[in-house]
Protein backbone atom coordinates (compact mmCIF):
# COMPACT_ATOMS: atom_id res chain seq x y z
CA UNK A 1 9.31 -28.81 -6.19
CA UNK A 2 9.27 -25.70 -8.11
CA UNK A 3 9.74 -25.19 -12.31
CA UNK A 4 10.69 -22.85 -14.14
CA UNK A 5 10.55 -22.36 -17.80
CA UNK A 6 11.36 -19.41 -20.09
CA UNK A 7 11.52 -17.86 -23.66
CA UNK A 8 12.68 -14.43 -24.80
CA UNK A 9 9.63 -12.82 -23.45
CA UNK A 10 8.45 -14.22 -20.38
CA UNK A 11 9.35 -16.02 -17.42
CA UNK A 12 7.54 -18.40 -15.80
CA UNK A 13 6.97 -20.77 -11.89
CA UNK A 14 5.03 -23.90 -11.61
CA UNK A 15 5.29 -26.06 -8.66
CA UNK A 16 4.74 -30.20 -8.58
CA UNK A 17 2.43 -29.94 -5.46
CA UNK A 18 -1.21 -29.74 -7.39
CA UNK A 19 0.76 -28.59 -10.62
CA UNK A 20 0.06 -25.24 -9.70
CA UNK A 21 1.07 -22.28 -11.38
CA UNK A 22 2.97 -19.53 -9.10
CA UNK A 23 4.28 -16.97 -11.37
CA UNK A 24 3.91 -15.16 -14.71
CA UNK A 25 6.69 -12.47 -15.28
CA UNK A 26 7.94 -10.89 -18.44
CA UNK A 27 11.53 -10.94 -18.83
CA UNK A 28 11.42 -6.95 -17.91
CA UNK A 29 10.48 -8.30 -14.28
CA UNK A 30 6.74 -7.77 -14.01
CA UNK A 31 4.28 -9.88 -12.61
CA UNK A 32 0.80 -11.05 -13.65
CA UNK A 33 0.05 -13.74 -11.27
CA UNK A 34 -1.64 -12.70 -7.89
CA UNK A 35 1.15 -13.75 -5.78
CA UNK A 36 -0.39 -15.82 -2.00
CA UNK A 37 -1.00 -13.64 0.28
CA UNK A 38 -3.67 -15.71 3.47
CA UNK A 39 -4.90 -12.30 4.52
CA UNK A 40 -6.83 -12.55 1.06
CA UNK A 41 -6.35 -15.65 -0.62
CA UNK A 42 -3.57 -18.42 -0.04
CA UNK A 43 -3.58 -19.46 -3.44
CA UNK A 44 -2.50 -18.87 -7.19
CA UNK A 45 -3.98 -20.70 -9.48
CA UNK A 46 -5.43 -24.20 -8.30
CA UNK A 47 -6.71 -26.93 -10.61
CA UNK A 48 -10.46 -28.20 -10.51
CA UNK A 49 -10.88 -31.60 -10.68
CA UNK A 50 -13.36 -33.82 -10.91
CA UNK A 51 -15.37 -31.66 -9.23
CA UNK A 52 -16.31 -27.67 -9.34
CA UNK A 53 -18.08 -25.82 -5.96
CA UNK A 54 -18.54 -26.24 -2.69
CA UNK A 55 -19.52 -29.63 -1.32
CA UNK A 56 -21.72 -28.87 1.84
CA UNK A 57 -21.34 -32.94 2.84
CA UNK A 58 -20.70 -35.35 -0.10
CA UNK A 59 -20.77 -35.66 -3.71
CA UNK A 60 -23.23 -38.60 -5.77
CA UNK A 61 -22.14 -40.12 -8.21
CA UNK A 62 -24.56 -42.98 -9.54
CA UNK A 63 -26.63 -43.38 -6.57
CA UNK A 64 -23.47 -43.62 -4.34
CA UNK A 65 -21.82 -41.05 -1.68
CA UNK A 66 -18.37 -40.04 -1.97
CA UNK A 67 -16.06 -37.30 -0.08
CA UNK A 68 -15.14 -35.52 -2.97
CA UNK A 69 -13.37 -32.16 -1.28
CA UNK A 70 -14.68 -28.74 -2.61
CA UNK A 71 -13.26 -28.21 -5.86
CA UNK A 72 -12.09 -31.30 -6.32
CA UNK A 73 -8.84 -32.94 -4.83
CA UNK A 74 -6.34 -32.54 -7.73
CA UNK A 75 -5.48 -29.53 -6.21
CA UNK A 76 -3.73 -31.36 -3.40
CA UNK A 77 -1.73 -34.23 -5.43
CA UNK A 78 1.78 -34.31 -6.18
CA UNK A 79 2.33 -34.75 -9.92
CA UNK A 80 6.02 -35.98 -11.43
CA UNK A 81 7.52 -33.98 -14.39
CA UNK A 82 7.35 -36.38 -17.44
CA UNK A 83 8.38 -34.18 -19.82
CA UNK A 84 10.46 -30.56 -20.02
CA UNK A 85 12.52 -28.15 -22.29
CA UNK A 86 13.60 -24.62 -21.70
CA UNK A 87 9.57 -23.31 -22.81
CA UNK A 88 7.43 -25.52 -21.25
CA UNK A 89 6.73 -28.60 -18.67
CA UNK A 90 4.63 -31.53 -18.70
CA UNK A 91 3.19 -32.51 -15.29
CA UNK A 92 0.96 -35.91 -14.54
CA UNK A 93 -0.51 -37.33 -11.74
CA UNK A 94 -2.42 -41.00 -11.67
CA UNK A 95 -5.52 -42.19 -9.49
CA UNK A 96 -4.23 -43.89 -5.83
CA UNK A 97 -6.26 -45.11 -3.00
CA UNK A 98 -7.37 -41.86 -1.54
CA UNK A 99 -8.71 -40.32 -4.95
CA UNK A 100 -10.39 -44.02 -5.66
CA UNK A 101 -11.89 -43.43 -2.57
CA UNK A 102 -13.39 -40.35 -3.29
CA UNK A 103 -14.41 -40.57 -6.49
CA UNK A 104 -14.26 -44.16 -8.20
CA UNK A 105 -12.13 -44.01 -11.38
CA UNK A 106 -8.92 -44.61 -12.40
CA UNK A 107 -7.35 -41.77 -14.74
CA UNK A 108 -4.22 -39.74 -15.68
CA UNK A 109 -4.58 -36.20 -14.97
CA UNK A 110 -1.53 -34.13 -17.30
CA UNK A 111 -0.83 -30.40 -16.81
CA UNK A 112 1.11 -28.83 -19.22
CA UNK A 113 2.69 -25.47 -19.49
CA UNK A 114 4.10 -24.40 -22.61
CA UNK A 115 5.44 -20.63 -23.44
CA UNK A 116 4.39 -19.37 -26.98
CA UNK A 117 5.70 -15.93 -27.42
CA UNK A 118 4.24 -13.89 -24.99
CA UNK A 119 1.42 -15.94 -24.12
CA UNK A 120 1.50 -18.93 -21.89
CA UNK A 121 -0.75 -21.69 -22.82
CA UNK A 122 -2.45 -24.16 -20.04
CA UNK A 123 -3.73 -27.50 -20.80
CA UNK A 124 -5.38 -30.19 -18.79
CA UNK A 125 -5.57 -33.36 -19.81
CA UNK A 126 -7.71 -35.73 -18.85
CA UNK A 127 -7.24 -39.86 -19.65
CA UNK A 128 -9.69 -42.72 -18.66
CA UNK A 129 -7.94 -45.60 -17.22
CA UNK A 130 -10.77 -47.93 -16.97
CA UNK A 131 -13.01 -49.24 -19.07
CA UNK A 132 -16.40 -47.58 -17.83
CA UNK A 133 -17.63 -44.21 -19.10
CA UNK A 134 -16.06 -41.15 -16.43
CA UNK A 135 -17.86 -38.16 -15.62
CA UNK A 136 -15.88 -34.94 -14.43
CA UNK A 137 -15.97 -31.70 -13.98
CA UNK A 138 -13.08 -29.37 -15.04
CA UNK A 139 -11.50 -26.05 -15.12
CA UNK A 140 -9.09 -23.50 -13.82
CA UNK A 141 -8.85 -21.00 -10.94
CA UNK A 142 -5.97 -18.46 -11.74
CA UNK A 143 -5.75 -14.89 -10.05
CA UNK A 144 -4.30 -12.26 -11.57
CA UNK A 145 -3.47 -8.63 -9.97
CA UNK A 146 -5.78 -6.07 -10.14
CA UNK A 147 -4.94 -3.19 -10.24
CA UNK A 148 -1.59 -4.39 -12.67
CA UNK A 149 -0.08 -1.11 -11.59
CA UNK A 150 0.50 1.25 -8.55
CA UNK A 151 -1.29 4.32 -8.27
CA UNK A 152 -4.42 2.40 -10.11
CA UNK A 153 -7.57 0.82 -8.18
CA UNK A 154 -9.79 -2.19 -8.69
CA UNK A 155 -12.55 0.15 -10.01
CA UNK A 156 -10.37 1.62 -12.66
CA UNK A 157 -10.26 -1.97 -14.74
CA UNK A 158 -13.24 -3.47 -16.68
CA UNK A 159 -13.60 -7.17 -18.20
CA UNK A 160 -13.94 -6.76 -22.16
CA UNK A 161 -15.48 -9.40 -24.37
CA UNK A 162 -14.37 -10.70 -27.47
CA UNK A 163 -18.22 -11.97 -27.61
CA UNK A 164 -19.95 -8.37 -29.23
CA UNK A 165 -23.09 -8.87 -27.79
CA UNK A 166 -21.75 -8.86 -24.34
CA UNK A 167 -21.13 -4.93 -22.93
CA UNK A 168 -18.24 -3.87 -20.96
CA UNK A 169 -17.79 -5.08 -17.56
CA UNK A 170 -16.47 -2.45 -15.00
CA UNK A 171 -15.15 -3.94 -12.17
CA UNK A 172 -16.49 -3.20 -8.41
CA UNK A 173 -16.04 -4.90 -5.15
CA UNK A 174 -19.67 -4.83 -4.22
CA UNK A 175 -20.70 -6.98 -7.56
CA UNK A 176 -18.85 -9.86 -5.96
CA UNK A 177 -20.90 -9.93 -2.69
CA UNK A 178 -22.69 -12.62 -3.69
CA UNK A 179 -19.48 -14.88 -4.27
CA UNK A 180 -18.51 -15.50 -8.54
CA UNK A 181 -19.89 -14.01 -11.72
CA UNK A 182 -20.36 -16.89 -14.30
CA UNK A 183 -20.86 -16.25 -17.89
CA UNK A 184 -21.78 -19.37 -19.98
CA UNK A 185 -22.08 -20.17 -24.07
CA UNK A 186 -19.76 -16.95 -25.53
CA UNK A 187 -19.92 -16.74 -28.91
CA UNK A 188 -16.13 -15.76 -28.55
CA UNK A 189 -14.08 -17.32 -25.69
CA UNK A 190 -11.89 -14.54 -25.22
CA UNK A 191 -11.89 -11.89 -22.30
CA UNK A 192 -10.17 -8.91 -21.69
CA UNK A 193 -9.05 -7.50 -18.47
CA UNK A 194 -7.95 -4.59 -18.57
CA UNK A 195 -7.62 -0.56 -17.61
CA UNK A 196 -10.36 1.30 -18.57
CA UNK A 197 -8.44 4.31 -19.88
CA UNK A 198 -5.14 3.14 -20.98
CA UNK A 199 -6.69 -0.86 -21.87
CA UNK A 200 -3.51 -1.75 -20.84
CA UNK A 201 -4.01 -5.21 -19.02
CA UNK A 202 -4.10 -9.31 -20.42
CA UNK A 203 -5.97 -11.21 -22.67
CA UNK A 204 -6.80 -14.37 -21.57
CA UNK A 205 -8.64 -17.35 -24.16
CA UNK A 206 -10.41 -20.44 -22.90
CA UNK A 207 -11.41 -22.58 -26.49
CA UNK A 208 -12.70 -25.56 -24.56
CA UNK A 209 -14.55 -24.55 -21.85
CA UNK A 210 -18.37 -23.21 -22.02
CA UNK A 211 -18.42 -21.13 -19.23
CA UNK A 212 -15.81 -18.67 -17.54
CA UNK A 213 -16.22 -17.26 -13.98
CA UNK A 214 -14.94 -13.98 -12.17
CA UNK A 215 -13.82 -13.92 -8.69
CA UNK A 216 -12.54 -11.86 -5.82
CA UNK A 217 -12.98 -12.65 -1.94
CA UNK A 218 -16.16 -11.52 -0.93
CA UNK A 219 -15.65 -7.90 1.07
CA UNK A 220 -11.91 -7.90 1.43
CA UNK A 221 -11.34 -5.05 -1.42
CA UNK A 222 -8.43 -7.90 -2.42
CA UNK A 223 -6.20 -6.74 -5.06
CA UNK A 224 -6.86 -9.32 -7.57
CA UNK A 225 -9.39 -11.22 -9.93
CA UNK A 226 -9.50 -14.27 -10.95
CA UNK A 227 -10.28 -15.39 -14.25
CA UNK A 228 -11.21 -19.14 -13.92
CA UNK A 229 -12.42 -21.10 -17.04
CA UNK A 230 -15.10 -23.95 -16.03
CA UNK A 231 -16.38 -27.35 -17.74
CA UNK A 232 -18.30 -27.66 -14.66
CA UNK A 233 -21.83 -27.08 -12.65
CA UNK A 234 -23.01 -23.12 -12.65
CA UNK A 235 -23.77 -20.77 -9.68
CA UNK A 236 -27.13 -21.90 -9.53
CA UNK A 237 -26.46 -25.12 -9.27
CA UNK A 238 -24.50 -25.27 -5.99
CA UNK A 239 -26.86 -27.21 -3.81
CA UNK A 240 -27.22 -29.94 -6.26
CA UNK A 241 -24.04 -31.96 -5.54
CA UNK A 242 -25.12 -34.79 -8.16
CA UNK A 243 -22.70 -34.90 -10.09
CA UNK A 244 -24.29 -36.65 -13.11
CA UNK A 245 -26.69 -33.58 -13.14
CA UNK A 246 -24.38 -30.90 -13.10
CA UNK A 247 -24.40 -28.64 -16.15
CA UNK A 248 -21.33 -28.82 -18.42
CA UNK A 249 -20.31 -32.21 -16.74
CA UNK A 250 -18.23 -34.17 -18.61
CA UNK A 251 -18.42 -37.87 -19.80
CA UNK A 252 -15.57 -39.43 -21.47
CA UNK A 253 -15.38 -43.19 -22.33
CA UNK A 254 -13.02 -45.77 -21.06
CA UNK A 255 -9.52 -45.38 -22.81
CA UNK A 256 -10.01 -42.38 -24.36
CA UNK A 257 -8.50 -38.60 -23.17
CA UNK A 258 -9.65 -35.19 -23.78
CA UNK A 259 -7.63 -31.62 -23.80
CA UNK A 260 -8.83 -28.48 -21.96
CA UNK A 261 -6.69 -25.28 -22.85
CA UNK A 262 -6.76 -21.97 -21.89
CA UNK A 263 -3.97 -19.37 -22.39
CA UNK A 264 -3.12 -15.56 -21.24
CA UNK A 265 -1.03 -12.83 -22.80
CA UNK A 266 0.05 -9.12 -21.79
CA UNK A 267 -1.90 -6.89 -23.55
């Protein structure tokens, strides 16, 4: 089932299946959100959960093998709507017997989507059900267009960072041959993407997670990036599917829940 919610300057799709997000416009009709395309990329904006990278056979978890599915397999539940108003939706999705069988916890997963003037904030919540410590990982995979308009190229856009001590980023294809670009412990979490000339582009915040990565489908010259904010294990740590040992992972005690927000603006 599709959502939408709206406010005076944006306009904006979810759908139920994986809570995903399928559509940023502003009310004057233009669109942000790297609409699925299979030639390139099938996908929007997928949520990670509990786990972040490839799996090349199974997942540990305390000593134990489990079929956790690359990424993670919140990406393929159904959530229900629990809560909505005309500027934002609140999506939420529980444990069942596949996810117990993949990864042994019971939890409340809650995606919410919530219009603030221009900018649309994203936050994931996370909820132990049981009474034993969980450990996750976390984070977001949303694709944006690049180039934002026609006549522009890939090549003509650059990531900017609100961190000073980081330069400018331009943007090529061939930097992404090796698959994602991580960047971990900003000083500021804020990134700009963005024209190089006009710096025309979005802004796009991620408060609670330590590392954000940049992707494009490796030699396909796609027509997007995506900007995906991570709690979770780093490029370097892809062969090591431990999950206890994964950088950034996450441990939160029985009962308790934790927030993970990131939001994006025109800019």
């Amino acid at each position: 089932m599709k959502i939408t919610i709206r406010n005076q300057n944006a306009v904006v799709t979810c759908q139920t299946h994986g809570a995903e997000l399928l559509s940023y416009q502003t009310t004057a009709g233009k669109e942000y959100l790297w609409q699925k395309d299979p030639a390139y990329w099938a996908k929007t904006s997928p949520v990670l959960f509990p786990y972040i990278g490839p799996v090349p056979e199974t997942v540990t978890i305390h000593g134990t093998a489990y079929k956790i599915p690359r990424h993670g397999f919140i990406k393929d539940v159904e959530f229900e709507v629990r809560e909505q108003g005309a500027d934002y939706v609140v999506l939420t999705a529980q444990a069942n017997d596949f996810t117990l069988s993949v990864y042994p916890y019971s939890f409340t997963f809650t995606v919410t989507f919530r219009l603030q003037e221009s900018a649309l904030e994203v936050t994931y919540g996370v909820r132990n059900q049981g009474a034993e410590e969980m450990p996750f990982l976390v984070g977001g995979h949303p694709g944006f267009f690049c180039p934002m308009e026609a006549g522009e190229r890939f090549e003509d856009y650059l990531l900017r960072f609100a961190d000073e001590t980081i330069p400018d980023f331009p943007l090529t294809y061939s930097k992404f041959d090796n698959d994602a670009i991580l960047f971990e412990n900003l000083k500021c979490r804020s990134v700009k993407l963005i024209h190089h000339e006009t710096e025309r582009g979005l802004q796009f915040d991620f408060p609670d997670y330590p590392s954000i990565a940049f992707w494009t489908p490796v030699k396909k010259n796609a027509p997007f990036l995506c900007l995906e904010p991570w709690c979770g294990g780093t490029m370097d740590q892809v062969l090591d599917t431990n999950l206890l040992e994964k950088k950034y992972v996450q441990h939160l005690p029985g009962g308790e829940s934790r927030d993970y927000r990131f939001s994006f603006r025109p800019c």
